[in-house]
N, C-alpha and C. Protein backbone atom coordinates (compact mmCIF):
# COMPACT_ATOMS: atom_id res chain seq x y z
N UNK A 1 0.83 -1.20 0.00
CA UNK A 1 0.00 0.00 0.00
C UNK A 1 0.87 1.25 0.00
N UNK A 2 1.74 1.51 0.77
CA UNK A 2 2.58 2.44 0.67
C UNK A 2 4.49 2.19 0.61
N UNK A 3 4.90 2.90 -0.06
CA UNK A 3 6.23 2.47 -0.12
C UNK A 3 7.05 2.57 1.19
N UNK A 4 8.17 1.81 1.62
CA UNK A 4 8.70 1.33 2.73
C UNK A 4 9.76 2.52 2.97
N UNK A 5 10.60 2.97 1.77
CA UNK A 5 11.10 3.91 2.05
C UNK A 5 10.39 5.34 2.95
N UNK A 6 9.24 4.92 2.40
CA UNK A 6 8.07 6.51 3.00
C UNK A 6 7.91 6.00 4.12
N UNK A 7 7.44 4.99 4.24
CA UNK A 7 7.30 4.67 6.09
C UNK A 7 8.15 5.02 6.77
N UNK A 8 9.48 5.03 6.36
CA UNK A 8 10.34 4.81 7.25
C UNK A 8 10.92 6.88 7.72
N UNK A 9 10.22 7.24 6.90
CA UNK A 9 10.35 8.85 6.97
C UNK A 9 9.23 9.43 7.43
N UNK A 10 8.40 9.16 7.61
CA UNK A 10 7.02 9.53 8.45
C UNK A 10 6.96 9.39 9.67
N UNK A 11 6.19 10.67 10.48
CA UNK A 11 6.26 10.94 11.87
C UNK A 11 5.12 11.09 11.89
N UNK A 12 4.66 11.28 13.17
CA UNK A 12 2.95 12.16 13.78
C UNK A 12 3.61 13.35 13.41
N UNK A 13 2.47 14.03 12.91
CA UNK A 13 3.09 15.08 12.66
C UNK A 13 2.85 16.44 13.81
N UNK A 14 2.48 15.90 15.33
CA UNK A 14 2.03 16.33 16.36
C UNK A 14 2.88 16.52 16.99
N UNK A 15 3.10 14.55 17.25
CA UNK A 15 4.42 14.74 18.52
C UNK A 15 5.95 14.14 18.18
N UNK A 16 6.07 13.80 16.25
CA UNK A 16 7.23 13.63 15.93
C UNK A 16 7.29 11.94 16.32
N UNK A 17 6.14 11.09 16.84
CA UNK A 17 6.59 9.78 17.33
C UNK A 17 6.07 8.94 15.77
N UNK A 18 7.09 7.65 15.89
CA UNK A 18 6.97 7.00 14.55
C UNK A 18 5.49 6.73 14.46
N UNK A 19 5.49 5.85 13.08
CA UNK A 19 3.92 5.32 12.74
C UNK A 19 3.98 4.18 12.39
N UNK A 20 3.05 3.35 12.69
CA UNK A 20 2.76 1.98 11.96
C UNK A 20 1.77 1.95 10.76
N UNK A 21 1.80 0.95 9.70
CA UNK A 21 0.70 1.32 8.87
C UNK A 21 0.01 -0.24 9.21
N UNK A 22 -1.03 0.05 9.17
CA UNK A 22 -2.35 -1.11 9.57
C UNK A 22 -2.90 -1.11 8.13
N UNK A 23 -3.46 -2.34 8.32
CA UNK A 23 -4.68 -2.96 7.18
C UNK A 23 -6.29 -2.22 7.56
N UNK A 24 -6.54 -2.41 6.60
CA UNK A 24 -8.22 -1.72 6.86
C UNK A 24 -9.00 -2.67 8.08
N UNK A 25 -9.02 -4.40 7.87
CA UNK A 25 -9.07 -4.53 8.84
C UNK A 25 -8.96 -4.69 10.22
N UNK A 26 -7.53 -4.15 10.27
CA UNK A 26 -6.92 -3.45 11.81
C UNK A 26 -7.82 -2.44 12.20
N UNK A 27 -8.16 -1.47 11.14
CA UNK A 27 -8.33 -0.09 10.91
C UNK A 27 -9.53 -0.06 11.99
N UNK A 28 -10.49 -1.19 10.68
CA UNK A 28 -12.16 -1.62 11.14
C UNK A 28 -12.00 -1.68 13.18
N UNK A 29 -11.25 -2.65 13.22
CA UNK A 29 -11.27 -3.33 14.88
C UNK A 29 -10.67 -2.12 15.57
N UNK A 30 -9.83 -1.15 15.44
CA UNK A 30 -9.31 -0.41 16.16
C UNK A 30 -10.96 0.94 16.39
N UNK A 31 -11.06 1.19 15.21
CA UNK A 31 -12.42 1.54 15.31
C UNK A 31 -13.76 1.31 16.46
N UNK A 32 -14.11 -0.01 15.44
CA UNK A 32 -14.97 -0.40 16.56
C UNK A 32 -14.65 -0.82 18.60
N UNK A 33 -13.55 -0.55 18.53
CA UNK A 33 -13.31 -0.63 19.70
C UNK A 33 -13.47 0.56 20.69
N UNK A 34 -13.95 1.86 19.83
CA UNK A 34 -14.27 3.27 20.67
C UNK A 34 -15.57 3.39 21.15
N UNK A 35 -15.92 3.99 21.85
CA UNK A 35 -17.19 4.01 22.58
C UNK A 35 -18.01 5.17 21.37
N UNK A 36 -18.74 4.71 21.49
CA UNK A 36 -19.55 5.72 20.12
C UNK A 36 -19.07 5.84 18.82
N UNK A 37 -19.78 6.76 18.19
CA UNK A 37 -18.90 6.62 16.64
C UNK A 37 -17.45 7.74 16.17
N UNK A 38 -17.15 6.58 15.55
CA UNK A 38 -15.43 7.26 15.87
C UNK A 38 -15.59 8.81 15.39
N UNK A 39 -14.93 9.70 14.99
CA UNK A 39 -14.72 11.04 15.14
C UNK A 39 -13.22 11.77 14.58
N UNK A 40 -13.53 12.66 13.67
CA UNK A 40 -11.98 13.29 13.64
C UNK A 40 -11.58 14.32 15.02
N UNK A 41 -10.12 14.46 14.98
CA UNK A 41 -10.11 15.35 15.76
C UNK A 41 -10.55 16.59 16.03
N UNK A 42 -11.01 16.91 14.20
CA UNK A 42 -11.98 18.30 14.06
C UNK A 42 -13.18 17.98 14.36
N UNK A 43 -13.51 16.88 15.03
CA UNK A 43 -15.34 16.69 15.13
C UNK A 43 -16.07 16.14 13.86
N UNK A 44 -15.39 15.88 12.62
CA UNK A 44 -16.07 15.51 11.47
C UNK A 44 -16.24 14.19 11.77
N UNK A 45 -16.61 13.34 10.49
CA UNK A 45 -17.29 11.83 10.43
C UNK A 45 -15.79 11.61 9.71
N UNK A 46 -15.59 9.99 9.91
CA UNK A 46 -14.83 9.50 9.60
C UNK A 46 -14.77 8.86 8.12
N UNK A 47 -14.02 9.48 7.11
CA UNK A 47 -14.72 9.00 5.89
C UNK A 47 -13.93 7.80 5.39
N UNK A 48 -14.15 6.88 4.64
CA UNK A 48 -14.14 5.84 4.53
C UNK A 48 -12.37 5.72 3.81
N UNK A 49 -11.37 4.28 4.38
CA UNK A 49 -10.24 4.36 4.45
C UNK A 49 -9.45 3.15 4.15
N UNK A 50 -8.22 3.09 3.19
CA UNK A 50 -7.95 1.67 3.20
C UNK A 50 -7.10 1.29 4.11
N UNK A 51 -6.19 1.89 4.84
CA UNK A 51 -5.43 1.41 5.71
C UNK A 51 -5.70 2.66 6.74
N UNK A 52 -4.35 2.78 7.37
CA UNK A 52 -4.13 3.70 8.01
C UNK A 52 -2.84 3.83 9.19
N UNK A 53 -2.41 5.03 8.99
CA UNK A 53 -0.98 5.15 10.05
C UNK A 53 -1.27 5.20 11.34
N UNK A 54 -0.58 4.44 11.99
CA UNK A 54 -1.29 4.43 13.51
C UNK A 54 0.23 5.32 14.62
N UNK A 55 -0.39 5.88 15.58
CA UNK A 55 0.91 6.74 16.32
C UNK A 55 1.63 5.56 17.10
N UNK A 56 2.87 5.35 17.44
CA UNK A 56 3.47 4.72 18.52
C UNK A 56 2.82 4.38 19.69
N UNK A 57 2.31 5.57 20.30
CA UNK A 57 1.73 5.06 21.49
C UNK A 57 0.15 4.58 21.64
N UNK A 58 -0.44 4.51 20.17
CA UNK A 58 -1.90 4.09 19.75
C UNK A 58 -2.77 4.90 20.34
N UNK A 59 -2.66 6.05 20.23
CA UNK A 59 -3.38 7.12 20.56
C UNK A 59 -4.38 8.05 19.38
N UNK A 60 -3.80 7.37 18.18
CA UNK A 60 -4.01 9.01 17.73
C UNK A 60 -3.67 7.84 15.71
N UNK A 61 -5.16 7.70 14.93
CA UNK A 61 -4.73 7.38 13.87
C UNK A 61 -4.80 8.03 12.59
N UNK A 62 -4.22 7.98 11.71
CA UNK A 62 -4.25 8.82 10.53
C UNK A 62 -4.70 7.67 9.07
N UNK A 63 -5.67 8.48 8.40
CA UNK A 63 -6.34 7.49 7.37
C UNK A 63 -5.08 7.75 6.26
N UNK A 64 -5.43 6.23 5.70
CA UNK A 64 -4.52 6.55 4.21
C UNK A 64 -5.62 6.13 3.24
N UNK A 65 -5.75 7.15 1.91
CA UNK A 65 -7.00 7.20 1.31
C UNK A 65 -5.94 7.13 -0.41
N UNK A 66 -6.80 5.86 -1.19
CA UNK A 66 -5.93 6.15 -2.59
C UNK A 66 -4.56 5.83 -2.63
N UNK A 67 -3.84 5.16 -1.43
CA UNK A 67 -2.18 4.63 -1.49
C UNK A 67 -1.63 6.12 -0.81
N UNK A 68 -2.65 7.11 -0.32
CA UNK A 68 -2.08 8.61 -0.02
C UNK A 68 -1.92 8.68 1.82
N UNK A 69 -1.32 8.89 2.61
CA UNK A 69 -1.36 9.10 4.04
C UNK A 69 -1.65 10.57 4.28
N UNK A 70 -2.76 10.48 4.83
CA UNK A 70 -3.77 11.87 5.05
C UNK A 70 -2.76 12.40 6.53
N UNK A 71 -1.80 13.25 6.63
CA UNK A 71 -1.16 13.39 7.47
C UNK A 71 -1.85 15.17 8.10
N UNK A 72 -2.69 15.32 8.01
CA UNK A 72 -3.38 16.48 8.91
C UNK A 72 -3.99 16.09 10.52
N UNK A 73 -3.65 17.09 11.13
CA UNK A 73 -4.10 16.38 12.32
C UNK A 73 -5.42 16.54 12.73
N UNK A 74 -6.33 17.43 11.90
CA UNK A 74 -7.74 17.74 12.31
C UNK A 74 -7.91 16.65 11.58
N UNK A 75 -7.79 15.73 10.69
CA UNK A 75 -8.14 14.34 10.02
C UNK A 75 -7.86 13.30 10.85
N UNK A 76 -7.37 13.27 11.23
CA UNK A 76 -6.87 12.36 12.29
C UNK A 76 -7.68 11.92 13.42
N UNK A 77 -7.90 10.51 13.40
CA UNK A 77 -9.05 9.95 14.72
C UNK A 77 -8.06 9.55 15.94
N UNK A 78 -8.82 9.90 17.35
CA UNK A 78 -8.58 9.81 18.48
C UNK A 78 -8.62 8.50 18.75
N UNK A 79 -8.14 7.55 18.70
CA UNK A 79 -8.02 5.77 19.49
C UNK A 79 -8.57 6.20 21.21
N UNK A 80 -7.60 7.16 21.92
CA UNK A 80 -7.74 6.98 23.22
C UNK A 80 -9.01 7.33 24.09
């Protein structure tokens, strides 16, 4: 899904901590594991995603949409 060289250069772009990239169905289960319906950090709806970068400390995930890593942080869903 995304090239390895790029992984390996990608940060949160918050707190600078590495990222993992997950499968959609990681994505799905990390999801459904929040109390209500998940949420960007701007308050929007979560729009639909094939993978996604997850933060180090699994706090904090970022959608990758099209092979693209949506690296904004108002895009970005809250895990915690």
């Amino acid at each position: 899904m995304l090239d390895s060289e790029l992984l390996e250069i990608l940060v949160c772009p918050e707190t600078k901590q590495p990222l993992r990239l997950v499968e959609r169905s990681e994505v799905d289960r990390l999801l459904g594991a929040l109390d209500g319906e998940p949420r960007t950090v701007s308050g929007g709806e979560v729009a639909p995603m094939e993978g996604a970068l997850v933060r180090e400390d699994d706090t904090r995930l970022y959608p990758v949409r099209d092979g693209i890593p949506i690296m904004l942080i108002d895009e970005a869903v809250e895990l915690s």
